[in-house]
C-alpha atoms as a PDB file:
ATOM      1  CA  UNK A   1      -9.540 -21.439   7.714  1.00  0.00           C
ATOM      2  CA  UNK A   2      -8.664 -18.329   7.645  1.00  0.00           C
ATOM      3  CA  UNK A   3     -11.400 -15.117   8.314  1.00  0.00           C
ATOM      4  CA  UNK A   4     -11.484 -12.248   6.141  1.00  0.00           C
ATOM      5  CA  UNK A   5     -12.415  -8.690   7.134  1.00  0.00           C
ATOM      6  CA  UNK A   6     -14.594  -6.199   5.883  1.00  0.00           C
ATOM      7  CA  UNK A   7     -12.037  -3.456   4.754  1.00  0.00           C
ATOM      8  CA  UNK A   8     -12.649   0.589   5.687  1.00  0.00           C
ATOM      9  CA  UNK A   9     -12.178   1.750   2.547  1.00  0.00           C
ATOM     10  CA  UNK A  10     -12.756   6.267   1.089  1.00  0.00           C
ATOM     11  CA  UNK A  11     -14.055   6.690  -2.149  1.00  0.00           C
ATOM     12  CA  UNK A  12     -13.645   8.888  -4.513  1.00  0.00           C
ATOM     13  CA  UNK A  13     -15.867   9.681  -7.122  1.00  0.00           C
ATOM     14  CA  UNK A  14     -14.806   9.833 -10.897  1.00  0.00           C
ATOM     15  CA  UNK A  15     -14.214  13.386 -12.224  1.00  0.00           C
ATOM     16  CA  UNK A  16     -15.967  15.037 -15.254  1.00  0.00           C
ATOM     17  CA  UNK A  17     -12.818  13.933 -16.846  1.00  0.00           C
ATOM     18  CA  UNK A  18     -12.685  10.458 -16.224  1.00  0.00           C
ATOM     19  CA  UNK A  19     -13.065   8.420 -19.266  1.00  0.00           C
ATOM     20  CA  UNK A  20     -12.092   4.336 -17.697  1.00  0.00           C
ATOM     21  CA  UNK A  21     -14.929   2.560 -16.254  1.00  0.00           C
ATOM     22  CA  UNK A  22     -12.690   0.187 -14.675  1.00  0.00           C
ATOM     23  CA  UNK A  23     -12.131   1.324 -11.018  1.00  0.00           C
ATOM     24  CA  UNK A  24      -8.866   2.031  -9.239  1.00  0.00           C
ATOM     25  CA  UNK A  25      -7.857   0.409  -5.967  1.00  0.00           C
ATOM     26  CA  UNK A  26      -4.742   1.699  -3.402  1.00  0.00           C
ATOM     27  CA  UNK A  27      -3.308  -0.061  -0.905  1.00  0.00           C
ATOM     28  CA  UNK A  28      -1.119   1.732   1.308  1.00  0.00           C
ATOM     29  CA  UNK A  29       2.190   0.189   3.407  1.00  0.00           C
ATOM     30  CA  UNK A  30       3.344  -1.438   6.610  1.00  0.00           C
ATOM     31  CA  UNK A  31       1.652   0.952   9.715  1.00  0.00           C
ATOM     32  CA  UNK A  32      -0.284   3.223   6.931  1.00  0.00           C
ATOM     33  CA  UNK A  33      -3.574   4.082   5.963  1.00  0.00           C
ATOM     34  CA  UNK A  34      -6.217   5.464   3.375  1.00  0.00           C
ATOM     35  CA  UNK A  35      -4.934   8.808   5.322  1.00  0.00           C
ATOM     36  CA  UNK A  36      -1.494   8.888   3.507  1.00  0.00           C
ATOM     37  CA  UNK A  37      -2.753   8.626   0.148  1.00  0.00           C
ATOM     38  CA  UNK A  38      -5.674  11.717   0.102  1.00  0.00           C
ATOM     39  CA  UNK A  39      -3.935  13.424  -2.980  1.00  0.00           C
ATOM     40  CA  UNK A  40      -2.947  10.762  -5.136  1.00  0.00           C
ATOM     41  CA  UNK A  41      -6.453   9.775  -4.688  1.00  0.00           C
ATOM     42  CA  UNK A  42      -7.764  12.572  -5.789  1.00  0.00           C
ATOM     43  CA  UNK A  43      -5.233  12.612  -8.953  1.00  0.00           C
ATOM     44  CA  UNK A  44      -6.291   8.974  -9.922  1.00  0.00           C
ATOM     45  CA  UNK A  45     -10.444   9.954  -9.513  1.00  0.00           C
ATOM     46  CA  UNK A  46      -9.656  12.053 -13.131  1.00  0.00           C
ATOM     47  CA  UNK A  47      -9.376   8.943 -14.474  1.00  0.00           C
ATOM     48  CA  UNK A  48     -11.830   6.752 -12.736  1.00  0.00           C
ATOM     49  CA  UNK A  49     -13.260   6.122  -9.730  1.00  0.00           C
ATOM     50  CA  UNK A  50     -11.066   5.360  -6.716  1.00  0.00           C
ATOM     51  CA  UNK A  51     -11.020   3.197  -3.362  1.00  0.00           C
ATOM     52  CA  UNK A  52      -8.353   3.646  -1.287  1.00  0.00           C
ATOM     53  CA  UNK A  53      -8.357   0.814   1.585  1.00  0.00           C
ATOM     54  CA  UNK A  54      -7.547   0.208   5.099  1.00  0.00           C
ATOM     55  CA  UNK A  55      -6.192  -3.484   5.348  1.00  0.00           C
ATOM     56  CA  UNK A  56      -6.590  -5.096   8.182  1.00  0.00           C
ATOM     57  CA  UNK A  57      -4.939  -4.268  11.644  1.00  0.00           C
ATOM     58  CA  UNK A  58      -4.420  -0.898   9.966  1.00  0.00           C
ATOM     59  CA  UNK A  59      -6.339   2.468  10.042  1.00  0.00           C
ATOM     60  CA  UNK A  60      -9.882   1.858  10.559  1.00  0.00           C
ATOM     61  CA  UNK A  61     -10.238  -1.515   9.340  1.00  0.00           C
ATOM     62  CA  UNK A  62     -11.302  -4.197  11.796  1.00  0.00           C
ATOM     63  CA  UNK A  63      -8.159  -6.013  13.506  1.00  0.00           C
ATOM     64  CA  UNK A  64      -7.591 -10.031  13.155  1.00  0.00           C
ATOM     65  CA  UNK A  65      -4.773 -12.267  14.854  1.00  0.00           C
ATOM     66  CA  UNK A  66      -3.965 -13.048  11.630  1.00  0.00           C
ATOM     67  CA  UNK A  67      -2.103 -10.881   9.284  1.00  0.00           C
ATOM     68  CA  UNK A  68       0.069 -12.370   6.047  1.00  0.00           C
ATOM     69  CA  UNK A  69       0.054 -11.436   2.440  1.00  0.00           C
ATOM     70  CA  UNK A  70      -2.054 -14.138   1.322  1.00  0.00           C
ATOM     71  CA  UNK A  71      -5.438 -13.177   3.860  1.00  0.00           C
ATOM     72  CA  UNK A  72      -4.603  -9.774   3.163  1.00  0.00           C
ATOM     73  CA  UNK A  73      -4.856 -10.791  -0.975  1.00  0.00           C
ATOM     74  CA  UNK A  74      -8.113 -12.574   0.182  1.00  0.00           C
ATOM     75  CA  UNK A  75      -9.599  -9.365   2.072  1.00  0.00           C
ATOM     76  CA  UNK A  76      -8.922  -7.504  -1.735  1.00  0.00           C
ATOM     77  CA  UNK A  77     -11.264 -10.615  -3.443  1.00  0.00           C
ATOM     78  CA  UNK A  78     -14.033 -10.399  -1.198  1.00  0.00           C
ATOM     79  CA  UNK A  79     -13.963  -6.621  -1.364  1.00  0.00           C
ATOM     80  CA  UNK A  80     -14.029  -6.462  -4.694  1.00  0.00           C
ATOM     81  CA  UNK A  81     -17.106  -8.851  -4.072  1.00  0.00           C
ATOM     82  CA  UNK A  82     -19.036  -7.185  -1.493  1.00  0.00           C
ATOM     83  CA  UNK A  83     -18.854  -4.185  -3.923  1.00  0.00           C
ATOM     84  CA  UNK A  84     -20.101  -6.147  -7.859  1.00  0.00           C
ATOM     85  CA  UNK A  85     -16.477  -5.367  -8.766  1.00  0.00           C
ATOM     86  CA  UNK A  86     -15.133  -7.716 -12.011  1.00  0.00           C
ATOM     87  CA  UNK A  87     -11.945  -5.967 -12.687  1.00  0.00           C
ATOM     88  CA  UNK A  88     -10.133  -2.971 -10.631  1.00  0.00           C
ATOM     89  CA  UNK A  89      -6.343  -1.157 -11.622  1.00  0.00           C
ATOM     90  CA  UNK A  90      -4.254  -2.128  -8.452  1.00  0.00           C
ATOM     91  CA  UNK A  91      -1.824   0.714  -7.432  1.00  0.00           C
ATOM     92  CA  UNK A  92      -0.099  -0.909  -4.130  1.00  0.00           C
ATOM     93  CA  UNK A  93       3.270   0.323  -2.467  1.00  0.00           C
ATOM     94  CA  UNK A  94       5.408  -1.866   0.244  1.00  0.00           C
ATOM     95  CA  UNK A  95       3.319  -4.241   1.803  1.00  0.00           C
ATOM     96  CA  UNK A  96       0.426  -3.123  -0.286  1.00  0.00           C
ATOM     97  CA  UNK A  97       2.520  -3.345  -3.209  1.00  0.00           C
ATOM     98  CA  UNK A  98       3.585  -7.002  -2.015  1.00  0.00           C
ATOM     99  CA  UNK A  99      -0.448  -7.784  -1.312  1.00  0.00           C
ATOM    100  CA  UNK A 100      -1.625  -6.738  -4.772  1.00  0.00           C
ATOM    101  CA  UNK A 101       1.286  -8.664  -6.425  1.00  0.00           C
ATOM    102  CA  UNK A 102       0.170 -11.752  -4.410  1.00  0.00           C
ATOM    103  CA  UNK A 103      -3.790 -10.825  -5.508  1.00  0.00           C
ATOM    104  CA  UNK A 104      -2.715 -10.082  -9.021  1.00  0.00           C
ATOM    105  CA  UNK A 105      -1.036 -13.853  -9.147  1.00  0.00           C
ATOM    106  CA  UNK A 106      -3.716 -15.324  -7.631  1.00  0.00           C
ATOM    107  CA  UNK A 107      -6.620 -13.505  -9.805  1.00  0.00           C
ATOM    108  CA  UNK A 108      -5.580 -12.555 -12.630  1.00  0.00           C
ATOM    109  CA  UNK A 109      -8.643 -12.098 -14.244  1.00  0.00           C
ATOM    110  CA  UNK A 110      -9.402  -9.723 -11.349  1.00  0.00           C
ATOM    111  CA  UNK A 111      -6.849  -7.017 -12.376  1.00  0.00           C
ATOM    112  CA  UNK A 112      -6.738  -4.866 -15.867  1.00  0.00           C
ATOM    113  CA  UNK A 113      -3.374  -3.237 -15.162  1.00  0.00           C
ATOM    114  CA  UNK A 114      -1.228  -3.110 -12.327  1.00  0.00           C
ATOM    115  CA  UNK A 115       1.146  -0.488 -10.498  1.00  0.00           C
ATOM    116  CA  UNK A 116       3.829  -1.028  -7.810  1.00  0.00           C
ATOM    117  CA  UNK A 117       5.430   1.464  -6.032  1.00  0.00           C
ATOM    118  CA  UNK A 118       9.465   0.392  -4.224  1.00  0.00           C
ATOM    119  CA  UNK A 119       8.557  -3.397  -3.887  1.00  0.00           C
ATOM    120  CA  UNK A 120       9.110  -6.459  -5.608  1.00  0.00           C
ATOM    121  CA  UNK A 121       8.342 -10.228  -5.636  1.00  0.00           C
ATOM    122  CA  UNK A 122      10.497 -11.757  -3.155  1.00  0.00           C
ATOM    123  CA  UNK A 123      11.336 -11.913   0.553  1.00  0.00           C
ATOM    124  CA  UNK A 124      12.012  -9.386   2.863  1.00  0.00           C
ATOM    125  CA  UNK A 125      13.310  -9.457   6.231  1.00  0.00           C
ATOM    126  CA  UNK A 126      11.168  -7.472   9.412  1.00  0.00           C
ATOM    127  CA  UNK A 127      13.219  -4.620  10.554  1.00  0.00           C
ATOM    128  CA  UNK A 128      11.314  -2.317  12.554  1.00  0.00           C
ATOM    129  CA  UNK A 129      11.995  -3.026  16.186  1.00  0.00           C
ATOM    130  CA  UNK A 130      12.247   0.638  16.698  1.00  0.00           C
ATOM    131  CA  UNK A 131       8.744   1.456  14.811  1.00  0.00           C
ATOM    132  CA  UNK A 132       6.869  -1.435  16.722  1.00  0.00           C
ATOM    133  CA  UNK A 133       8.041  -0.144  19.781  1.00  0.00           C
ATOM    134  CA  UNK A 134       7.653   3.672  19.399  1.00  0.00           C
ATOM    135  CA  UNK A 135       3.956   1.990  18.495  1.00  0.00           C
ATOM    136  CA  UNK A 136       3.819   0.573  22.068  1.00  0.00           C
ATOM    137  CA  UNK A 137       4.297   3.704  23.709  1.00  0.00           C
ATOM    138  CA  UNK A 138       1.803   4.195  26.497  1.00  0.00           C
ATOM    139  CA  UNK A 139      -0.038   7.274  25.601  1.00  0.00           C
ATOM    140  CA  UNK A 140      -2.237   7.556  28.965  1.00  0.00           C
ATOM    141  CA  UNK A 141      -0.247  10.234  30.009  1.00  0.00           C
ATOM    142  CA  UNK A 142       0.013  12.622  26.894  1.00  0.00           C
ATOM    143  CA  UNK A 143      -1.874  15.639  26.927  1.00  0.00           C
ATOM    144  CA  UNK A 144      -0.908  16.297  22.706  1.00  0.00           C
ATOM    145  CA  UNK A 145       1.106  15.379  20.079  1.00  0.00           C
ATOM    146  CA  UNK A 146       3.823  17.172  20.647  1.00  0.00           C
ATOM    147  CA  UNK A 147       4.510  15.596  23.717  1.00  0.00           C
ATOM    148  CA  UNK A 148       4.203  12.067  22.262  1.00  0.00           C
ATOM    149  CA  UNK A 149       6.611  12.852  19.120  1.00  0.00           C
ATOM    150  CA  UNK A 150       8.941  14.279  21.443  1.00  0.00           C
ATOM    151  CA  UNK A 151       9.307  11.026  24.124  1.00  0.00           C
ATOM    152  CA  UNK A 152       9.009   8.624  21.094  1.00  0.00           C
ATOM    153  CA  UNK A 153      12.167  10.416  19.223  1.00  0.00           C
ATOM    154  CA  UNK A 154      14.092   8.181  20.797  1.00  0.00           C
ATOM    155  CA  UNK A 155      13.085   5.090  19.389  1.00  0.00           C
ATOM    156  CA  UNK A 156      12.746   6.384  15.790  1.00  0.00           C
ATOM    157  CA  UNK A 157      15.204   8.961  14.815  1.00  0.00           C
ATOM    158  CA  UNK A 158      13.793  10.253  11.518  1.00  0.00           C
ATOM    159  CA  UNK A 159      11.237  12.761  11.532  1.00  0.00           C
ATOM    160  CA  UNK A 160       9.641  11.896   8.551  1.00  0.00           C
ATOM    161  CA  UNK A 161       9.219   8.163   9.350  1.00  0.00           C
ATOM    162  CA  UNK A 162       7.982   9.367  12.804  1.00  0.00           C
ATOM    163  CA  UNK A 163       5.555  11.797  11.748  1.00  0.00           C
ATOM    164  CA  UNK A 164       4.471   8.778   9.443  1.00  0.00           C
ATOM    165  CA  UNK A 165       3.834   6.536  11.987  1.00  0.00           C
ATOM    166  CA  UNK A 166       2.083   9.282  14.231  1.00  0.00           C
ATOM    167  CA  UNK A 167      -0.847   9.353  11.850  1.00  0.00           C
ATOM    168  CA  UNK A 168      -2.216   6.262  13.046  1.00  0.00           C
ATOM    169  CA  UNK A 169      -2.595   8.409  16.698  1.00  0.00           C
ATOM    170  CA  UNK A 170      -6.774   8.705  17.208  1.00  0.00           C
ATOM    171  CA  UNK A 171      -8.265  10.671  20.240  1.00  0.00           C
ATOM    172  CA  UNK A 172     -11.316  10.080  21.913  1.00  0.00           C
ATOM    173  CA  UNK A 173     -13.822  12.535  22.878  1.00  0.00           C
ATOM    174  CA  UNK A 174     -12.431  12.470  26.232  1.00  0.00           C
ATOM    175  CA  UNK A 175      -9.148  13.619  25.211  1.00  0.00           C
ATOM    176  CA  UNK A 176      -7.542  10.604  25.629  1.00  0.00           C
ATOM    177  CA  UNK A 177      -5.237   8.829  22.487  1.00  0.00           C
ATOM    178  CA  UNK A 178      -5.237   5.380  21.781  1.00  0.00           C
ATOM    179  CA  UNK A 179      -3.206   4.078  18.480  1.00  0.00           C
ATOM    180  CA  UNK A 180      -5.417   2.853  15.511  1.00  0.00           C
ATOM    181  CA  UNK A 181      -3.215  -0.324  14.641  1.00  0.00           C
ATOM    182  CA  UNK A 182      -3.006  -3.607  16.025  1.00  0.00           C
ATOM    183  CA  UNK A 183       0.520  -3.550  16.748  1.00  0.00           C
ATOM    184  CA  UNK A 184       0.402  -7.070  18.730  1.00  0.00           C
ATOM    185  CA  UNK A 185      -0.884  -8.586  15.485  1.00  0.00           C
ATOM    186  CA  UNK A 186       1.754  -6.971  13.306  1.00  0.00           C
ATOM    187  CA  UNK A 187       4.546  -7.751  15.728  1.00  0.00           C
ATOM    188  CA  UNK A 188       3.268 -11.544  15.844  1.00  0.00           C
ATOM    189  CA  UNK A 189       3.582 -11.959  12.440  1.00  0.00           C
ATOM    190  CA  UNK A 190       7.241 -10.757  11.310  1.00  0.00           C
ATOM    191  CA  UNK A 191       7.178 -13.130   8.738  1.00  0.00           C
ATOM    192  CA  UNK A 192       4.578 -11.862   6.608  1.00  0.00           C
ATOM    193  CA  UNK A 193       6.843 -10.382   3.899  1.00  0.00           C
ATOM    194  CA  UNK A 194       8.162 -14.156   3.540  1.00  0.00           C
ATOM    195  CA  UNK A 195       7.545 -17.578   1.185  1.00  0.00           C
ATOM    196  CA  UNK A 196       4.679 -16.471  -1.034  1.00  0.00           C
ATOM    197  CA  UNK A 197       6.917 -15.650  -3.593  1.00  0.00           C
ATOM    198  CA  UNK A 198       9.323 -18.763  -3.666  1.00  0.00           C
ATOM    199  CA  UNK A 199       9.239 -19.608  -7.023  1.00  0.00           C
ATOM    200  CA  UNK A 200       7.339 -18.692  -9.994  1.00  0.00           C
ATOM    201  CA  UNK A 201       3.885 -20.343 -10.457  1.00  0.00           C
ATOM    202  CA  UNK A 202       1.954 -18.279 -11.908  1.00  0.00           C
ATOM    203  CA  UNK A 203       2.401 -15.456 -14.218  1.00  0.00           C
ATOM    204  CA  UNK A 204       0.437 -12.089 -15.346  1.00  0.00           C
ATOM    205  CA  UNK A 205       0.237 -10.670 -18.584  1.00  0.00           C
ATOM    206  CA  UNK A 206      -1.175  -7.508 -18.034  1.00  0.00           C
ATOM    207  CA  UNK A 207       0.204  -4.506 -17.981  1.00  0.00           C
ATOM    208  CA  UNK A 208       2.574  -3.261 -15.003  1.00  0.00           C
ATOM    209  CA  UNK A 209       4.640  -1.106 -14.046  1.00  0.00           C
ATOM    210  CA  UNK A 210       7.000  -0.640 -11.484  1.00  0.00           C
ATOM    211  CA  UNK A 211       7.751   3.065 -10.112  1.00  0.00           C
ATOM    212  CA  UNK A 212      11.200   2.580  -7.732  1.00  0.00           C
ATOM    213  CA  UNK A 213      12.949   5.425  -5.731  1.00  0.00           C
ATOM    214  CA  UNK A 214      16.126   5.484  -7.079  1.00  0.00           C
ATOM    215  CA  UNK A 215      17.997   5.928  -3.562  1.00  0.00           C
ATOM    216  CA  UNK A 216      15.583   3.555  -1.761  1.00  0.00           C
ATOM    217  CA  UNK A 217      16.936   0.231  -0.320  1.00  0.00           C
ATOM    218  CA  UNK A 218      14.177  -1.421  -1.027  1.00  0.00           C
ATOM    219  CA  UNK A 219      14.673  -2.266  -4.878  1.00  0.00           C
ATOM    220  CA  UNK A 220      17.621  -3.062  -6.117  1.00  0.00           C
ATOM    221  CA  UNK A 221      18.424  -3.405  -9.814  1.00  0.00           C
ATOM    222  CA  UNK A 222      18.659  -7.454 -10.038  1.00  0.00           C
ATOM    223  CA  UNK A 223      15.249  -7.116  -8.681  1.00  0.00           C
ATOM    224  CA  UNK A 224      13.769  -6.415 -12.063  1.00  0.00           C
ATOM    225  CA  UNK A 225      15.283  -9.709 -13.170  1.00  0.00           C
ATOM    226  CA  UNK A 226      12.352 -10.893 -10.756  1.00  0.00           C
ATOM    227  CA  UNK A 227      10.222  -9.220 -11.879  1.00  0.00           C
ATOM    228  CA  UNK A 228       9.936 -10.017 -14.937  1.00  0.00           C
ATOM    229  CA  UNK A 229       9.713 -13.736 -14.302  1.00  0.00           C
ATOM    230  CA  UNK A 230       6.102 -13.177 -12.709  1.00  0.00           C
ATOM    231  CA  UNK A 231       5.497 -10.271 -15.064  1.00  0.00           C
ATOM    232  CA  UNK A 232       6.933 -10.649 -18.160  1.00  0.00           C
ATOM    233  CA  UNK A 233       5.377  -7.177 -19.672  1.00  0.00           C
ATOM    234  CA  UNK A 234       6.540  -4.928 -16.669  1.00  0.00           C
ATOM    235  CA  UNK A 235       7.992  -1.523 -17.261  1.00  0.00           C
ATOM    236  CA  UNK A 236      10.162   0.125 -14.743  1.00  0.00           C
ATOM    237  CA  UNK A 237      10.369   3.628 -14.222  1.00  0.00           C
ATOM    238  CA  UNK A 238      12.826   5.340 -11.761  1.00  0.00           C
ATOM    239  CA  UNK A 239      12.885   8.875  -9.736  1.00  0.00           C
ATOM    240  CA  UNK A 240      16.644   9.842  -8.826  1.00  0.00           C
ATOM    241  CA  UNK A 241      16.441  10.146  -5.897  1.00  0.00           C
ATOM    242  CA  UNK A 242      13.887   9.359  -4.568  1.00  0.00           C
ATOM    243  CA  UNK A 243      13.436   7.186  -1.431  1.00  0.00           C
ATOM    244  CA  UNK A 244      10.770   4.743  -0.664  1.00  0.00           C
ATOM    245  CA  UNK A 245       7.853   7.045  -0.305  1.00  0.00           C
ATOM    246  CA  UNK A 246       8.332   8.756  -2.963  1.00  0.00           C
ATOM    247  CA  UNK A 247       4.531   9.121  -3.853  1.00  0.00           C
ATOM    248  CA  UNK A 248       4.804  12.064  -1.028  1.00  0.00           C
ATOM    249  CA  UNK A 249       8.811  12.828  -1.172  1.00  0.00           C
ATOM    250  CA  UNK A 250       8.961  13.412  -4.745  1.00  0.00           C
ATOM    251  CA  UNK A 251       5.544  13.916  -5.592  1.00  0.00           C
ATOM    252  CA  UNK A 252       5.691  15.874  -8.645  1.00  0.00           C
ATOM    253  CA  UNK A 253       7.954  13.066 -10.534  1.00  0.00           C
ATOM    254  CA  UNK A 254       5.662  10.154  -9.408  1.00  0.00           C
ATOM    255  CA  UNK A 255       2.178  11.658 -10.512  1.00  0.00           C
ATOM    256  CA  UNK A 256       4.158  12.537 -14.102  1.00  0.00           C
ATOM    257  CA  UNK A 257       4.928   8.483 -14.082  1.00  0.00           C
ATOM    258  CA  UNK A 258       1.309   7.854 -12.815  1.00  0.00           C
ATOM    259  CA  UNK A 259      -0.298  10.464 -15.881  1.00  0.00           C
ATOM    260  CA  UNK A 260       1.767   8.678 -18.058  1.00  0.00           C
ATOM    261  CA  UNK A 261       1.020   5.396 -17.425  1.00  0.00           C
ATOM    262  CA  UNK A 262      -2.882   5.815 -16.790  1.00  0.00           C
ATOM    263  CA  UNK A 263      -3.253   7.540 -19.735  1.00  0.00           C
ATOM    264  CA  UNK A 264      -1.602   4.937 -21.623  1.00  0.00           C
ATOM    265  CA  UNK A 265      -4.409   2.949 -20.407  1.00  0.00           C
ATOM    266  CA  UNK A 266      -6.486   5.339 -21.647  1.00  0.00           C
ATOM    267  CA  UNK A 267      -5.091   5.094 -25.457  1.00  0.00           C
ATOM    268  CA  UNK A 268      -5.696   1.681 -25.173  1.00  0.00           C
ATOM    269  CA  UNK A 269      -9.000   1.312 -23.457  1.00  0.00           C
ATOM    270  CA  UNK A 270      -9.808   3.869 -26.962  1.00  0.00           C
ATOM    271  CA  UNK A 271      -8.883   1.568 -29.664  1.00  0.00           C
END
């Protein structure tokens, strides 16, 4: 049996112009965090409240040996429990993308509408040696972050992706940093993006849509044929371009999508 965990979650309060009552969730990606996803947060709250979670092993969320897309989908049911929620909008990208699709099959009646950024229903293989080990770099010895983006270059090239993963660094009062994940979990469980979706079971309805970086490896167009088998009403929308973080990378085009699609909700939620 497996244990869930009580997720670390920020909140963000509806704005003057919010008009759903029907709260938003975000979960963020493999080695992220609440922390990457401050200003679409803040977009989303003029439209309803917002949560934007920590799963677990990541960010300030407690860590468990155990980490697969199906506790992960059961951490989103009993927070949506500990908080008297009925129904939440899902907005999840990568593995949180993969984790609200797995929630969304599972619950149905759990989730009014449904977003997905760069992900879709099917395996995926584990390919980030380099990341997993620039995230077992001993850090006793670092005196800033400088130093520790500069002897970790060498495991992960890209400066984006590093500067990514660097935001999971935390120092303690003492000076000393220490990083926030649970890397031994994650690197024990390189399987995680594997078998839940196998073969269609179960379907939802709803409303989805998927927002895909149109340079990102990630999605590829026979993917939507997948897609559509678990949800037969999904929309796609793409950003040329764009890569697989494209909620930060292309910004502008992804909160147009988002404005478009929320207030869609909106018009409905109206009638």
């Amino acid at each position: 049996m497996f244990k869930e965990v009580k997720l670390f979650f920020k909140e963000y309060p509806p704005k003057e112009t919010a008009t759903l009552t029907t709260p938003i969730l975000i979960l963020h990606g493999l080695f992220g965090s609440s922390k990457n996803w401050v200003s679409v947060s803040d977009f989303l709250s003029k439209y309803s409240k917002v949560y934007s979670l920590d799963l677990r092993n990541h960010g300030d969320s407690p860590h468990s040996s155990e980490h697969s897309l199906s506790v992960m989908a059961e951490d989103i049911k009993e927070f949506l429990e500990d908080h008297g929620l009925e129904k939440v909008i899902l907005l999840g990208h990568s593995m949180g993308g993969l984790v609200a699709m797995t929630f969304t099959l599972r619950y149905p009646e759990k989730v009014e509408d449904l977003v997905i950024q760069d992900i879709a229903p099917r395996d995926y293989d584990f390919k980030y040696e380099g990341e997993l080990t620039l995230l077992r770099t001993d850090l006793s010895s670092f005196k800033n972050r400088q130093e520790i983006d500069s002897a970790t270059s060498q495991f992960v090239t890209n400066p984006f992706i590093r500067n990514f993963l660097l935001m999971n660094l935390d120092r303690a009062e003492s000076g000393q940093y220490r990083w926030k994940l649970n890397v031994d979990a994650i690197s024990r469980s390189k399987n995680m993006f594997r078998s839940e979706f196998s073969g269609r079971v179960n379907q939802y309805s709803g409303k989805v849509i998927f927002i895909i970086g149109g340079d990102s490896e990630y999605f590829h167009t026979s993917d939507k044929i997948v897609c559509l088998e678990y949800f037969p009403n999904a929309m796609f929308e793409t950003i040329p371009g764009g890569d697989h973080y494209i909620h930060f990378t292309k910004a502008e085009e992804f909160r147009k999508i988002l404005a478009s699609f929320m207030d869609s909700i909106v018009s409905g939620s109206e009638k």
